[in-house]
Protein backbone atom coordinates (compact mmCIF):
# COMPACT_ATOMS: atom_id res chain seq x y z
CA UNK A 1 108.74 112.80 -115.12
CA UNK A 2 112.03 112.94 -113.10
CA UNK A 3 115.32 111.97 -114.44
CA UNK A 4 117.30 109.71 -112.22
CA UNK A 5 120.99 109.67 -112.68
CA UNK A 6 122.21 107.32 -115.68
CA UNK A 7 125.79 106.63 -114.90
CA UNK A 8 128.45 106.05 -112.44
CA UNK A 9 128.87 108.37 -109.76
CA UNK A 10 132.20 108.47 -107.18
CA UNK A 11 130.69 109.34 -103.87
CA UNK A 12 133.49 109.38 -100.47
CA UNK A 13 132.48 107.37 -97.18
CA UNK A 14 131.95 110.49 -94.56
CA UNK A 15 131.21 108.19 -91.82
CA UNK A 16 130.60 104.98 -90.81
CA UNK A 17 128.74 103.39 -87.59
CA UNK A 18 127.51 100.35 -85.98
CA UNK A 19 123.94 100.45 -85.62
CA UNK A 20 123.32 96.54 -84.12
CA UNK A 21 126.00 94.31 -83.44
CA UNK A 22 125.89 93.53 -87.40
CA UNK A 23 124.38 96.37 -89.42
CA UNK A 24 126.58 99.55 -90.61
CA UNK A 25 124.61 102.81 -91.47
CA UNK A 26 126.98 104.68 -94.28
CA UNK A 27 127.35 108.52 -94.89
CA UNK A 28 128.30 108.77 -98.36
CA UNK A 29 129.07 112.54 -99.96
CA UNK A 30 125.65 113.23 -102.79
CA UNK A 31 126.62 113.67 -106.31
CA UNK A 32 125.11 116.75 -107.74
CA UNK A 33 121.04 116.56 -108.38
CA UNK A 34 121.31 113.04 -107.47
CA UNK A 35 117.84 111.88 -107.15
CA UNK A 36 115.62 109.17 -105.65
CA UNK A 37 112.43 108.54 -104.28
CA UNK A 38 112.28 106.82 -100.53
CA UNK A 39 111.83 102.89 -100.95
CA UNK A 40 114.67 102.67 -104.13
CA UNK A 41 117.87 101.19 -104.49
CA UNK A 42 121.27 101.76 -106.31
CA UNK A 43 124.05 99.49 -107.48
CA UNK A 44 127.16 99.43 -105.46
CA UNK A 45 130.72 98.80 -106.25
CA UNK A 46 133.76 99.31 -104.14
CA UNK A 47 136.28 101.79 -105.98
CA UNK A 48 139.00 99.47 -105.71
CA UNK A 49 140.50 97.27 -107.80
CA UNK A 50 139.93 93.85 -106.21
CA UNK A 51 136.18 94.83 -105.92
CA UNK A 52 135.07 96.53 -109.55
CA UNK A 53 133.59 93.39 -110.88
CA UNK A 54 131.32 92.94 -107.65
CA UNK A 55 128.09 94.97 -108.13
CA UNK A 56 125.18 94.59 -105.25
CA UNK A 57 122.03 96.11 -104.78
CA UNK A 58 121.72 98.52 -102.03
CA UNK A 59 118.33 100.74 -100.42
CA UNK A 60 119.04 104.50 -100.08
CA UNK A 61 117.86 104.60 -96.27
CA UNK A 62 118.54 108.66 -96.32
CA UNK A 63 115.60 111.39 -97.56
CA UNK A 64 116.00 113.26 -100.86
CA UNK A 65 116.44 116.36 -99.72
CA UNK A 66 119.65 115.42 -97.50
CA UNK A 67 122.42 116.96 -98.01
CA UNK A 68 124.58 113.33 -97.57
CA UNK A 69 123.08 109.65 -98.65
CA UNK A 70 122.95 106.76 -96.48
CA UNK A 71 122.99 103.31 -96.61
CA UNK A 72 122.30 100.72 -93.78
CA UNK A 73 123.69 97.30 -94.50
CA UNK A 74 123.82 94.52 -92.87
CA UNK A 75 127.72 93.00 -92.80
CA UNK A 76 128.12 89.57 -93.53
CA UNK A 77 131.97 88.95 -91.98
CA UNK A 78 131.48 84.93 -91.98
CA UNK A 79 132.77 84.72 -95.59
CA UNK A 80 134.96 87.47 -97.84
CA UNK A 81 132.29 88.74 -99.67
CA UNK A 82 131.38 92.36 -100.37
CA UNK A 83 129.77 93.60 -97.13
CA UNK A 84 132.12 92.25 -95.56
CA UNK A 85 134.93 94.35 -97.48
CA UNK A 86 132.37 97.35 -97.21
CA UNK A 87 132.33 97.11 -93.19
CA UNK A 88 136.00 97.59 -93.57
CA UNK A 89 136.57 100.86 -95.67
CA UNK A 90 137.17 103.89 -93.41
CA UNK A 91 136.37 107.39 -93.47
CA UNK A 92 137.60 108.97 -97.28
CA UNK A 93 137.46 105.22 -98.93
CA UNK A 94 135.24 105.45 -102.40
CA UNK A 95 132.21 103.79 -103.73
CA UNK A 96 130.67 103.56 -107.53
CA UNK A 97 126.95 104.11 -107.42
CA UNK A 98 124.79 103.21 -110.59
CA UNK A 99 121.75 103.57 -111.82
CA UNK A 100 118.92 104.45 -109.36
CA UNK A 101 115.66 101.80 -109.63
CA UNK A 102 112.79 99.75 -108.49
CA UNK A 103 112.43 98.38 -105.29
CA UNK A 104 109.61 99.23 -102.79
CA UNK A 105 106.88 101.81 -104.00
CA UNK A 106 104.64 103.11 -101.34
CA UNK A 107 100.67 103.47 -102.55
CA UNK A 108 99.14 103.93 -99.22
CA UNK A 109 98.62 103.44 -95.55
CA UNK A 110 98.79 99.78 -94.50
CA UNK A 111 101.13 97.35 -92.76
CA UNK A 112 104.97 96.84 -93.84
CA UNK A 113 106.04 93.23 -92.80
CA UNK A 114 109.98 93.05 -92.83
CA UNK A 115 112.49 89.97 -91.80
CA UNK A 116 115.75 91.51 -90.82
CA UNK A 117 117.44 93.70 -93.31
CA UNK A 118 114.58 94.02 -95.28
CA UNK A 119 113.51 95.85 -92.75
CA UNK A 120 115.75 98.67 -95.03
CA UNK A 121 113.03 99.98 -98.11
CA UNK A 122 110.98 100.73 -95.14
CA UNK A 123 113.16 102.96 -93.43
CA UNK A 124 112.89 105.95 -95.50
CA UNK A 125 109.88 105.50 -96.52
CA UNK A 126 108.42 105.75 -92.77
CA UNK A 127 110.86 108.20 -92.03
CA UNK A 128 109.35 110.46 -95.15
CA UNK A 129 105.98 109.77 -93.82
CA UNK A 130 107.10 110.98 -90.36
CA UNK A 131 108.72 114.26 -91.98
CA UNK A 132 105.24 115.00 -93.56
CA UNK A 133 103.25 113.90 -90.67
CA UNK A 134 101.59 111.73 -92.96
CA UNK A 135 102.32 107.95 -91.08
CA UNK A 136 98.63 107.88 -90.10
CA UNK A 137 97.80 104.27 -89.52
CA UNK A 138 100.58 102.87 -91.21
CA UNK A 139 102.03 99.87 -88.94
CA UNK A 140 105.20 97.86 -89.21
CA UNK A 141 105.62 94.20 -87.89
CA UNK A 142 108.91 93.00 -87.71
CA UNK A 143 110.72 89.76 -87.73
CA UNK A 144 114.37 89.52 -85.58
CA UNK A 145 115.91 86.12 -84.39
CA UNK A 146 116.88 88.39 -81.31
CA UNK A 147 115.78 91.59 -79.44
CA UNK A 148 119.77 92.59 -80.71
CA UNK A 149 118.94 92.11 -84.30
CA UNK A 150 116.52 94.80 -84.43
CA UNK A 151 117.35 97.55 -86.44
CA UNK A 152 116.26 101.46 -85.54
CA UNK A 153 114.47 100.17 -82.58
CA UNK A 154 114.34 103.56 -80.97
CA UNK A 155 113.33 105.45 -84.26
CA UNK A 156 110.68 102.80 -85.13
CA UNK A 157 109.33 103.27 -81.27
CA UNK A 158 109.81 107.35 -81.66
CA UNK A 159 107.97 107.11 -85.30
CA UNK A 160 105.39 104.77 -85.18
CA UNK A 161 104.68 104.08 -81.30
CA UNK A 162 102.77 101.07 -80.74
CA UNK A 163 102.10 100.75 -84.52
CA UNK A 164 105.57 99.12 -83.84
CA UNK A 165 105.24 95.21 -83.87
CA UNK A 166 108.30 93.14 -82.65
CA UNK A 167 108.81 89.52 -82.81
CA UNK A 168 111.51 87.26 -82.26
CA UNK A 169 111.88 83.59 -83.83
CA UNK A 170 114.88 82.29 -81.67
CA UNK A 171 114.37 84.44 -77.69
CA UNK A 172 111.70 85.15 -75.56
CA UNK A 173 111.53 88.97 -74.30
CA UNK A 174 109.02 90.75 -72.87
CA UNK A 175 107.50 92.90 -74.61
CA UNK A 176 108.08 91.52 -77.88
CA UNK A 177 106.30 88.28 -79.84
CA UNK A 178 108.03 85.05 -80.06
CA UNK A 179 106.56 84.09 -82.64
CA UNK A 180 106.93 83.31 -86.48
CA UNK A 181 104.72 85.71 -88.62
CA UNK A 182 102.65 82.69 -90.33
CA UNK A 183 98.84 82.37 -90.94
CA UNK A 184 97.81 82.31 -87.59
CA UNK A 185 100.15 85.70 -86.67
CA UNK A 186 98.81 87.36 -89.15
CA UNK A 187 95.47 86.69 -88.57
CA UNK A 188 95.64 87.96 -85.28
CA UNK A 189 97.14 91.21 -86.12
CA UNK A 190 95.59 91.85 -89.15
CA UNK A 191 92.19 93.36 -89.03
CA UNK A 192 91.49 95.83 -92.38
CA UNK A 193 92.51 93.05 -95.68
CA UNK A 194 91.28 96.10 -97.79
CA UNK A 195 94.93 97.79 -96.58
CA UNK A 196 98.46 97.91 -98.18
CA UNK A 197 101.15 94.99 -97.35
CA UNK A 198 104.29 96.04 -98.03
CA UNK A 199 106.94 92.71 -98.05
CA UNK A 200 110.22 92.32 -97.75
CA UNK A 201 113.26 90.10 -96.47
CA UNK A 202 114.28 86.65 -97.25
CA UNK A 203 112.62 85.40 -100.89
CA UNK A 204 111.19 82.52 -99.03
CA UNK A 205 109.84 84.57 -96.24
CA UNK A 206 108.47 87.28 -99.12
CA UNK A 207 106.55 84.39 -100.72
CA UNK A 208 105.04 82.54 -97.52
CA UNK A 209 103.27 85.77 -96.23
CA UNK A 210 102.15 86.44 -99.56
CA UNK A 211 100.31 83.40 -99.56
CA UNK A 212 99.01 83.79 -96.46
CA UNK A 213 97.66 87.02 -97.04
CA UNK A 214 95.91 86.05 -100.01
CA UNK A 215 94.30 83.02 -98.19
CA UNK A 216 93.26 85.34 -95.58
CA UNK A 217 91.18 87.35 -98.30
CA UNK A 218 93.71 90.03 -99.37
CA UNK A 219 93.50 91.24 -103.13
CA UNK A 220 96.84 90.44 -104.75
CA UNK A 221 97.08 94.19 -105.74
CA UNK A 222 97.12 94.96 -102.20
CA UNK A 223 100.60 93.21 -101.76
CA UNK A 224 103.64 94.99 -102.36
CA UNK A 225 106.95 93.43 -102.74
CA UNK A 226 110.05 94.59 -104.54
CA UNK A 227 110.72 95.73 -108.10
CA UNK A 228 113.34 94.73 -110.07
């Protein structure tokens, strides 16, 4: 059984970039046999102060065997809240990571459905799949407002090809879906209900495809959402 790390770890911001107009992918230094499986979170805290108290949950988006970890995260700079503080630290600023848990656990080839940031348990997961040349017919359909909102848009398309499913709620863009991914949607892009469904973004969203799934015919053990 692997140990994962049991206490607080100092790790320094290495580097810091834009990756949409809103979402900031973070190269943090690696504590010493730091260790996590692709699809799991840790608990962040800035090192400062003003910001001990605040603890968020945050998906490694970097492989294991990297020599850095990285975060993607999706900065919220409408209100003062913690992304918003974390899109401001620069290059040498420190972070407090926790315990390493949950989250998403891949079981097998099937279809990852993601609304915005949730789009991030998927990321290394695919791009461990992609390492090992494993991604067979794995497919991910994903959920923007806007063709700008889309996160990794050339990796996805590089990884996954036309297993790559776009679809925007609030613009119309060829080539991607305007559309809602609802009973109907899925019921036109699903064909195999005997495959995986990995969930994840807003709650609401999480539990309205579940349903639908299962009213399409999908076993509830086929459904994968987030473990806490």
């Amino acid at each position: 059984m692997q140990d994962y790390p049991n206490e607080e770890h100092i790790v320094k911001i290495l580097g810091s970039e834009f990756v949409t107009h809103n979402v900031k992918r973070f190269k943090l230094s690696k504590p010493n046999n730091y260790a996590f499986q692709p699809g799991q979170a840790t608990d962040i805290v800035i090192n400062h102060p003003d910001w001990k108290a605040e603890r968020r949950p945050f998906t490694f988006t970097s492989l294991n065997d990297w020599d850095h970890l990285e975060f993607t995260i999706k900065i919220y700079d409408d209100h003062n809240g913690v992304t918003n503080a974390l899109g401001k630290l620069k290059t040498g600023d420190e972070l407090v990571l926790h315990d390493v848990w949950g989250a998403i656990h891949y079981k097998g080839e099937g279809t990852f459905i993601a609304g915005g940031a949730g789009v991030t348990p998927f990321i290394a997961i695919l791009r461990q799949l992609y390492k090992d040349a494993k991604l067979g017919e794995n497919q991910l359909i994903f959920s923007n407002r806007t063709s700008k909102d889309i996160i990794l848009k050339d990796e996805f398309e590089k990884m996954l090809g036309n297993h790559f499913i776009n679809t925007l709620t609030q613009e119309k863009t060829a080539p991607y879906d305007s559309r809602k991914i609802d009973l109907g949607y899925l019921r036109e892009k699903i064909k195999d209900l005997s495959q995986y469904f990995y969930i994840c973004g807003p709650d609401a969203m999480v539990e309205s495809i579940g349903s639908d799934l299962q009213e399409l015919g999908v076993d509830k053990s086929r459904i994968v959402t987030e473990e806490f």
